[in-house]
Protein backbone atom coordinates (compact mmCIF):
# COMPACT_ATOMS: atom_id res chain seq x y z
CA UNK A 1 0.00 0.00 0.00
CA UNK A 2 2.71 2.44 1.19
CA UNK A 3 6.22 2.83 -0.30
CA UNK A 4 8.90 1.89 1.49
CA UNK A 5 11.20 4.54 1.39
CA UNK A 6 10.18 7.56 4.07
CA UNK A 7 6.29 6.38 4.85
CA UNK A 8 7.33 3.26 6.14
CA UNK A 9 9.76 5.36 8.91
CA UNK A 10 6.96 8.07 9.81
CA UNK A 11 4.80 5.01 10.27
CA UNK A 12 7.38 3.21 13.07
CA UNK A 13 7.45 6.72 14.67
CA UNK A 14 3.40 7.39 14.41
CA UNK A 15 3.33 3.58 16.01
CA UNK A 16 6.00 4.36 18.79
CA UNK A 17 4.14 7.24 19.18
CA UNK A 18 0.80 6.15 19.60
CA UNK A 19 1.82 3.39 21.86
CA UNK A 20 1.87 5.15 25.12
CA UNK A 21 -1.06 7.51 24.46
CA UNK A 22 -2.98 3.93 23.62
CA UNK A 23 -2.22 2.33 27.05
CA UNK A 24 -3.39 5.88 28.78
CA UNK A 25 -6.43 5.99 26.65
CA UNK A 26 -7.30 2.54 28.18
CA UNK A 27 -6.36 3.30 31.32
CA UNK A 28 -8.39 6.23 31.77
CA UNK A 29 -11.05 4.27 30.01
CA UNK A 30 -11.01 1.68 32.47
CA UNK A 31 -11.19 4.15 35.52
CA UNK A 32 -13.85 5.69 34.31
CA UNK A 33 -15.81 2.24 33.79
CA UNK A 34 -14.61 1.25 37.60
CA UNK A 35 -15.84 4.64 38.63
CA UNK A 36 -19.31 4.20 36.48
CA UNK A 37 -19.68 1.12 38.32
């Protein structure tokens, strides 16, 4: 789909990235279940 040359590198940084704001985004979704409940 993408060509290998610069996309594939902005994709490994979007990924590393993303990573860490994932795992707070589910933490914070969690709480806010636990604290629903």
């Amino acid at each position: 789909m993408l060509p290998m040359s610069g996309c594939s590198r902005v994709g490994l940084s979007k990924r590393a990235l993303f990573r860490p704001i994932i795992r707070v985004a589910s933490r914070s979704i969690r709480m806010k279940e636990t604290m629903m409940v």
